[in-house]
Protein backbone atom coordinates (compact mmCIF):
# COMPACT_ATOMS: atom_id res chain seq x y z
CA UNK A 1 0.00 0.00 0.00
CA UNK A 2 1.51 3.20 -0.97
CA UNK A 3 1.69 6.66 1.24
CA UNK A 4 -1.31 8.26 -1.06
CA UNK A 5 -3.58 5.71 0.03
CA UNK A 6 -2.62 5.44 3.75
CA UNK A 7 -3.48 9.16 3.85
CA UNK A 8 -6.56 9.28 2.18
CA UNK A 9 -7.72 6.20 4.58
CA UNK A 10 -6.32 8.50 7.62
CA UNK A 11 -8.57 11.31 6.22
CA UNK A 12 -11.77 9.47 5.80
CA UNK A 13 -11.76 8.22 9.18
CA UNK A 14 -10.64 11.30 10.48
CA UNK A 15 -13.75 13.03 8.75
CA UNK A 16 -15.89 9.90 9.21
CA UNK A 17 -15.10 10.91 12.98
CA UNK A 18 -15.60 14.46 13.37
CA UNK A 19 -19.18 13.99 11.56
CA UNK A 20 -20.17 11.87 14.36
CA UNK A 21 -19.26 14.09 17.45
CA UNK A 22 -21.01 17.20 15.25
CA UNK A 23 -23.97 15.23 15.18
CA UNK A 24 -24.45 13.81 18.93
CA UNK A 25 -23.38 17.53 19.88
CA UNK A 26 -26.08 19.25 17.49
CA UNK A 27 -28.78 16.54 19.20
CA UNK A 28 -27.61 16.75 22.80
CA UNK A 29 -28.06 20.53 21.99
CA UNK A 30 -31.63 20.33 20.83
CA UNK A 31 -32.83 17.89 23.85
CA UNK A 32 -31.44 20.69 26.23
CA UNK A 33 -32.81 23.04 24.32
CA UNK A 34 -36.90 22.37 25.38
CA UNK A 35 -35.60 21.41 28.86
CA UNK A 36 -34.87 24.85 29.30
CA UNK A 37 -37.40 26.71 27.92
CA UNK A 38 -39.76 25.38 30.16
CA UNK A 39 -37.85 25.83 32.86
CA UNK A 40 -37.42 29.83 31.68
CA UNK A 41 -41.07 30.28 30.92
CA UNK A 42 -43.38 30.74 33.80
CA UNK A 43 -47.15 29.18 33.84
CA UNK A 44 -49.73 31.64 33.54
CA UNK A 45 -52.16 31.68 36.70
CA UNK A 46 -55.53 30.89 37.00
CA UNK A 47 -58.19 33.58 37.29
CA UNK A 48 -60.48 33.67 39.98
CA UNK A 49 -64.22 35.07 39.86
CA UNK A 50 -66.81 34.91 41.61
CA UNK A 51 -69.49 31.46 41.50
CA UNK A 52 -72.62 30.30 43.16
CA UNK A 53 -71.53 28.43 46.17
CA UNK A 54 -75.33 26.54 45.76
CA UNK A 55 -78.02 26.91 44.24
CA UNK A 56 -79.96 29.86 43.77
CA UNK A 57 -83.47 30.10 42.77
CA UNK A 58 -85.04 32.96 40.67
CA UNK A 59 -86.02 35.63 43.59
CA UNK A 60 -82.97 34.30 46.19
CA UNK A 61 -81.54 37.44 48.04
CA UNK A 62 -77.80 36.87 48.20
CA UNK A 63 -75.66 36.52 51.05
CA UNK A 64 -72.27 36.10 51.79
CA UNK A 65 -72.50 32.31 52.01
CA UNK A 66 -73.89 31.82 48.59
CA UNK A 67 -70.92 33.50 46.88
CA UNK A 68 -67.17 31.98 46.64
CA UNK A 69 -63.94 32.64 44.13
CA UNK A 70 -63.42 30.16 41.62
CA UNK A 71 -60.50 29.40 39.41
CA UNK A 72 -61.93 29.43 35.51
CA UNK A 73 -59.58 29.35 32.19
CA UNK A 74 -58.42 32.42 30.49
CA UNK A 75 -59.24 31.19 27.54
CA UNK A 76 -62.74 30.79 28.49
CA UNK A 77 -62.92 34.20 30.27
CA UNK A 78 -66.43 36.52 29.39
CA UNK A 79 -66.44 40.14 29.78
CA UNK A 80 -69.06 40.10 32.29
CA UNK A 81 -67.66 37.97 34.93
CA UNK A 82 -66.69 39.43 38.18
CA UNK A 83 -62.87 38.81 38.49
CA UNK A 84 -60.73 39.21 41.67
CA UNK A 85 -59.15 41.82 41.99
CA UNK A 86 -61.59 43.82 40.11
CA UNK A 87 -64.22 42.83 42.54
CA UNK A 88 -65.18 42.03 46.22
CA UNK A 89 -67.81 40.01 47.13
CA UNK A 90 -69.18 42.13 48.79
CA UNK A 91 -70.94 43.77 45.65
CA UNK A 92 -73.49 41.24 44.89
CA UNK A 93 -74.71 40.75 48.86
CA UNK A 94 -78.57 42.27 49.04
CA UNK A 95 -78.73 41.20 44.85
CA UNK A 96 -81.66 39.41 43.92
CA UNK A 97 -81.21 36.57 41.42
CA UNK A 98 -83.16 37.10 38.09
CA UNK A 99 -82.94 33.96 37.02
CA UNK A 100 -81.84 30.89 38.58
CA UNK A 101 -78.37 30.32 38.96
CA UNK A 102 -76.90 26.59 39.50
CA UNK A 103 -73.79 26.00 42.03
CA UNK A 104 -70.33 26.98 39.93
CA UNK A 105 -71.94 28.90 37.94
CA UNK A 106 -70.68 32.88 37.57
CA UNK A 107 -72.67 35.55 38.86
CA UNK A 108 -72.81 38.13 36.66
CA UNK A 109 -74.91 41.46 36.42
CA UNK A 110 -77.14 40.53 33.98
CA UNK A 111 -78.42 37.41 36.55
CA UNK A 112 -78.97 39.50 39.12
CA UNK A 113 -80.78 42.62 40.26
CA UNK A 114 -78.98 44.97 42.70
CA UNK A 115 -80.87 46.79 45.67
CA UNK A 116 -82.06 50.35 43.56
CA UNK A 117 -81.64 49.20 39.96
CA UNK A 118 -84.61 49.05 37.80
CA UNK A 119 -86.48 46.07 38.10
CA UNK A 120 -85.28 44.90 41.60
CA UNK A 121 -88.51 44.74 43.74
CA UNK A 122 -90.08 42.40 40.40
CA UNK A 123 -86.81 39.97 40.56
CA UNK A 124 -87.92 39.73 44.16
CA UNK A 125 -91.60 38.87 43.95
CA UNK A 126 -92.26 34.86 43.35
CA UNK A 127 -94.29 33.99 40.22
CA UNK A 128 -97.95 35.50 40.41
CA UNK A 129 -97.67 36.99 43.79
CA UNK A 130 -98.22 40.97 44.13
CA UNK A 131 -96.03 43.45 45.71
CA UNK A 132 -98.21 46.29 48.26
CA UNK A 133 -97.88 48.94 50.85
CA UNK A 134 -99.53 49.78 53.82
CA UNK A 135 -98.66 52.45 56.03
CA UNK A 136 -97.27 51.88 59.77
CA UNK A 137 -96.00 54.06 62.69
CA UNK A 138 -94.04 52.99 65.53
CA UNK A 139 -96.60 51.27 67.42
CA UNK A 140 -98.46 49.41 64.11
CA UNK A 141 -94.96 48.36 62.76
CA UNK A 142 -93.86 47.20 66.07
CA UNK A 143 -91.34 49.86 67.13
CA UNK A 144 -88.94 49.64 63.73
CA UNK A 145 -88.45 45.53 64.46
CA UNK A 146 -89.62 44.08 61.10
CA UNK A 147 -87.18 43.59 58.64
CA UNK A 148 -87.41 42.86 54.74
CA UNK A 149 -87.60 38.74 54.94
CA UNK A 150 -89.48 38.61 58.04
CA UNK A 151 -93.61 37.15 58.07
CA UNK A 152 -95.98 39.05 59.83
CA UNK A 153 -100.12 38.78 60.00
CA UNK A 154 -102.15 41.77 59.24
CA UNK A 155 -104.96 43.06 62.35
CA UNK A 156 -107.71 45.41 61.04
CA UNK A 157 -108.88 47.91 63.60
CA UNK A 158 -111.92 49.61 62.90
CA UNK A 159 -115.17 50.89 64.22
CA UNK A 160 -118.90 49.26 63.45
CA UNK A 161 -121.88 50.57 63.69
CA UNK A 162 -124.79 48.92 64.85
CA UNK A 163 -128.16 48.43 66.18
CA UNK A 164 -129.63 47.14 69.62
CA UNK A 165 -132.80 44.98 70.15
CA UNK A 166 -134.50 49.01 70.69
CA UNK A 167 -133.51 49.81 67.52
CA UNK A 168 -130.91 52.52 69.03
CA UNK A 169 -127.65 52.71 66.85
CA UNK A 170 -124.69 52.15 69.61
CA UNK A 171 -120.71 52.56 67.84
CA UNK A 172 -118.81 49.55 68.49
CA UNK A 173 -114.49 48.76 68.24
CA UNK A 174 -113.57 45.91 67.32
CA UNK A 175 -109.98 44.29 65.39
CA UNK A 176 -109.61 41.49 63.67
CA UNK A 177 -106.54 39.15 62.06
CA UNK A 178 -107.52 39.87 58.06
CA UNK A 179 -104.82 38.08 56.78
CA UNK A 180 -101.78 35.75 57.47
CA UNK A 181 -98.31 34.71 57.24
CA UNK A 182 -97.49 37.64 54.18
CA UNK A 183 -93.73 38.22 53.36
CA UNK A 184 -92.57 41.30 54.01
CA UNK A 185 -90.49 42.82 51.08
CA UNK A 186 -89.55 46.12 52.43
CA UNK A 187 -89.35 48.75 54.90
CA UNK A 188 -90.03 52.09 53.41
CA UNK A 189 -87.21 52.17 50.30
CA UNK A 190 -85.32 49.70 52.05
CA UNK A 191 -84.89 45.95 50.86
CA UNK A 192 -81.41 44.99 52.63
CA UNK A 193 -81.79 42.48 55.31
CA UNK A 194 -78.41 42.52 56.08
CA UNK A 195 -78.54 45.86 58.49
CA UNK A 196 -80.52 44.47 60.74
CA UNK A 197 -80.61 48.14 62.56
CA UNK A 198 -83.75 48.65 63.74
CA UNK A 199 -85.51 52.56 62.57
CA UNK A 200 -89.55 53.63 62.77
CA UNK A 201 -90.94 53.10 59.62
CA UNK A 202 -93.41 54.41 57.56
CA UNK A 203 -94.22 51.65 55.24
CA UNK A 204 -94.15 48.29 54.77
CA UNK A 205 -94.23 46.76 51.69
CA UNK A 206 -95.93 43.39 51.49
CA UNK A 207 -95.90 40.53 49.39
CA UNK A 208 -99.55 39.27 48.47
CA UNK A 209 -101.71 37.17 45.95
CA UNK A 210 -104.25 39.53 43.86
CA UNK A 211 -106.99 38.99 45.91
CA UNK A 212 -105.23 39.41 49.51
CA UNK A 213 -104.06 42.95 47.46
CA UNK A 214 -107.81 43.86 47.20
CA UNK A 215 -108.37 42.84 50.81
CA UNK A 216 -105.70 44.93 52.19
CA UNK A 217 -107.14 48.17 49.85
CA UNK A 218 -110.67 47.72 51.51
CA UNK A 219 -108.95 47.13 54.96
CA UNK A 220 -107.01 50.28 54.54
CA UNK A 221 -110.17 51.99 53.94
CA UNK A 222 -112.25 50.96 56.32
CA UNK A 223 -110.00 51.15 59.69
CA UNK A 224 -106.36 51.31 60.93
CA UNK A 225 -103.69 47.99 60.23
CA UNK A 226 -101.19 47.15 62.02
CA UNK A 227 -98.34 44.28 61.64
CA UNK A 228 -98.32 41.37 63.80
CA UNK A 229 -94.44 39.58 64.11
CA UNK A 230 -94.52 35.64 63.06
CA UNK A 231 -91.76 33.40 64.54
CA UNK A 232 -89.26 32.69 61.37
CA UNK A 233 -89.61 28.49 62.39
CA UNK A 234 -92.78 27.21 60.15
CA UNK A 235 -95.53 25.53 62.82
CA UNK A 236 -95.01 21.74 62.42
CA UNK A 237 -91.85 22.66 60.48
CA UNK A 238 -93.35 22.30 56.61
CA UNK A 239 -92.82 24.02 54.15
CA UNK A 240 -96.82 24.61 53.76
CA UNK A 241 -97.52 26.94 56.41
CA UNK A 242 -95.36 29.49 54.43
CA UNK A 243 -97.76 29.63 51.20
CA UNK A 244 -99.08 32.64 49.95
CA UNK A 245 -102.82 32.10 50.07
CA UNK A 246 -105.59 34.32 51.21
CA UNK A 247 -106.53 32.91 54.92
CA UNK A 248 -109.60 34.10 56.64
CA UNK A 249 -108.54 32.17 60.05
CA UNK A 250 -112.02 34.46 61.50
CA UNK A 251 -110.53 35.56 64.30
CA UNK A 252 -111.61 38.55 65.67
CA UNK A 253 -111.92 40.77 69.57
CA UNK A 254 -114.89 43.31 70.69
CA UNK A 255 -114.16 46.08 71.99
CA UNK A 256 -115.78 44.04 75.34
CA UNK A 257 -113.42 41.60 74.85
CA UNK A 258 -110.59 43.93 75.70
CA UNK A 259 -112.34 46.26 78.96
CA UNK A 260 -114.80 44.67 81.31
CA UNK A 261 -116.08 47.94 81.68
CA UNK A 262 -117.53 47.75 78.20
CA UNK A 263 -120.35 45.40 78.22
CA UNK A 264 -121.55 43.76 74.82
CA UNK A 265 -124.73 44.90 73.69
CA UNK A 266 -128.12 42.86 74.41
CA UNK A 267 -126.18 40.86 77.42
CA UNK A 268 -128.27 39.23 80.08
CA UNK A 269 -126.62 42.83 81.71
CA UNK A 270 -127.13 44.93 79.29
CA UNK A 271 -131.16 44.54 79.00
CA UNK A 272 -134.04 43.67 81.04
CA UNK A 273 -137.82 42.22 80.16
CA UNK A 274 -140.84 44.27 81.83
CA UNK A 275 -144.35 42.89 81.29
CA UNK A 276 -146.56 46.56 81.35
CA UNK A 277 -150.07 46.41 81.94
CA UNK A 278 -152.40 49.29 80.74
CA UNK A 279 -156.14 48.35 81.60
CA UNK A 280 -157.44 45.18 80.20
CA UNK A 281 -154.38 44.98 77.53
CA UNK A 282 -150.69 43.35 78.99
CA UNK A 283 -147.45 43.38 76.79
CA UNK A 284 -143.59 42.66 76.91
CA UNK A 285 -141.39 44.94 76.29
CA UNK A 286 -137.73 44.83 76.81
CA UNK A 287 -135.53 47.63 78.44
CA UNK A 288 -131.77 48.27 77.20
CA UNK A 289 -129.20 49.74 80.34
């Protein structure tokens, strides 16, 4: 074998060589090479808004327990959704829910109705009920106590007019339970039931069925009404004693009923039978005190 050979044979394996440690660098080089950008390159982080924590029913006034931040994608993100950081809580408590909301789902302002915005007292009103006012003072509205949420009865006081057995017209006073268990949705302008301060109103605003509405106008007419406090616990604990329906329990007080000086009219005290003789003719005839 001659020296031109031998060096073309040193060459070629020299080359043959070199190609090999160029290629396991260049591949060693792009393995590292992802390895590192992920390393470099941060995750983005999840954003948090604000979900229903349960379930919430058209007409459900929010509080702080049915609200909680949930992590949702960015890429997933609508404009209306109340992120953190943007918002507190804190803004939807005293909202009504428009329409029902199911737990994880986003509250947004177009689901709910915030205390003063238009439509607020209708989100609050369930299907075909009515919404009414009737006016109270400090002693009818007991002192300031009821709050928006709370049940109360409805007492008519008024005075009658009527006749005795002698045909003379005596005034009587009497009250009377006209209706029973009705929400109350209001206290004056005020909805929130979250206060809980206690201030003299002047209204209450009540929520009713159509024909407990026209009961209340004619009660309002004929006498003054004042609210009666129910206990929040349901009797017999169903949910039945707390529907809306127009309940003439007939219970009713005299104004003898309340002062033992008043005695009711045509009472075994109140009148007295006298048998008057004139001549040959006798009669009865009955005497009123």
């Amino acid at each position: 074998m001659n020296m031109r050979v031998i060096v073309l044979v040193v060459f070629a394996l020299g080359a043959s060589l070199g190609t090999v440690l160029l290629a396991r660098s260049w591949m060693s080089a792009q393995r590292a090479t992802p390895a590192e950008t992920v390393a470099v390159t941060p995750e983005p982080a999840a954003t948090q808004v604000v979900v229903a924590a349960q379930d919430l029913p058209t007409g459900t006034f929010l509080k702080p327990g049915d609200l909680r931040w949930q992590a949702w994608p960015g890429d997933n993100l609508a404009a209306s959704y109340a992120v953190k950081g943007e918002h507190k809580l804190d803004e939807f408590v005293g909202s009504v829910v428009r329409d029902g909301i199911a737990t994880g789902q986003p509250i947004t302002a177009g689901r709910v109705v915030k205390p003063g915005e238009r439509g607020f007292l209708a989100a609050v009103l369930e299907p075909g009920t009515r919404a009414i006012s009737v006016s109270v003072d400090a002693t009818t509205g007991i002192a300031g106590f009821v709050f928006p949420g709370d049940r109360v009865d409805l007492i008519l006081t008024h005075r009658i007019n009527e006749e005795d057995e002698m045909g003379s017209k005596i005034v009587r006073r009497g009250s009377e339970t006209v209706l029973t268990n009705l929400r109350v949705l209001a206290i004056d302008q005020n909805t929130n039931d979250q206060e809980g301060k206690p201030a003299v109103a002047k209204n209450a605003t009540l929520e009713v069925t159509p024909k407990q509405a026209e009961i209340i106008a004619v009660a309002s007419d004929l006498g003054r009404l004042s609210l009666s406090l129910r206990s929040l616990a349901p009797v017999g604990g169903t949910a039945a004693n707390a529907t809306l329906v127009a309940q003439r329990q007939g219970s009713y007080t005299w104004d003898s009923d309340a002062s033992l000086l008043i005695k009711p009219p045509n009472s075994a005290l109140g009148s007295r039978t006298v048998n008057v003789v004139r001549g040959d003719k006798a009669e009865t005839q009955k005497f009123s005190r």
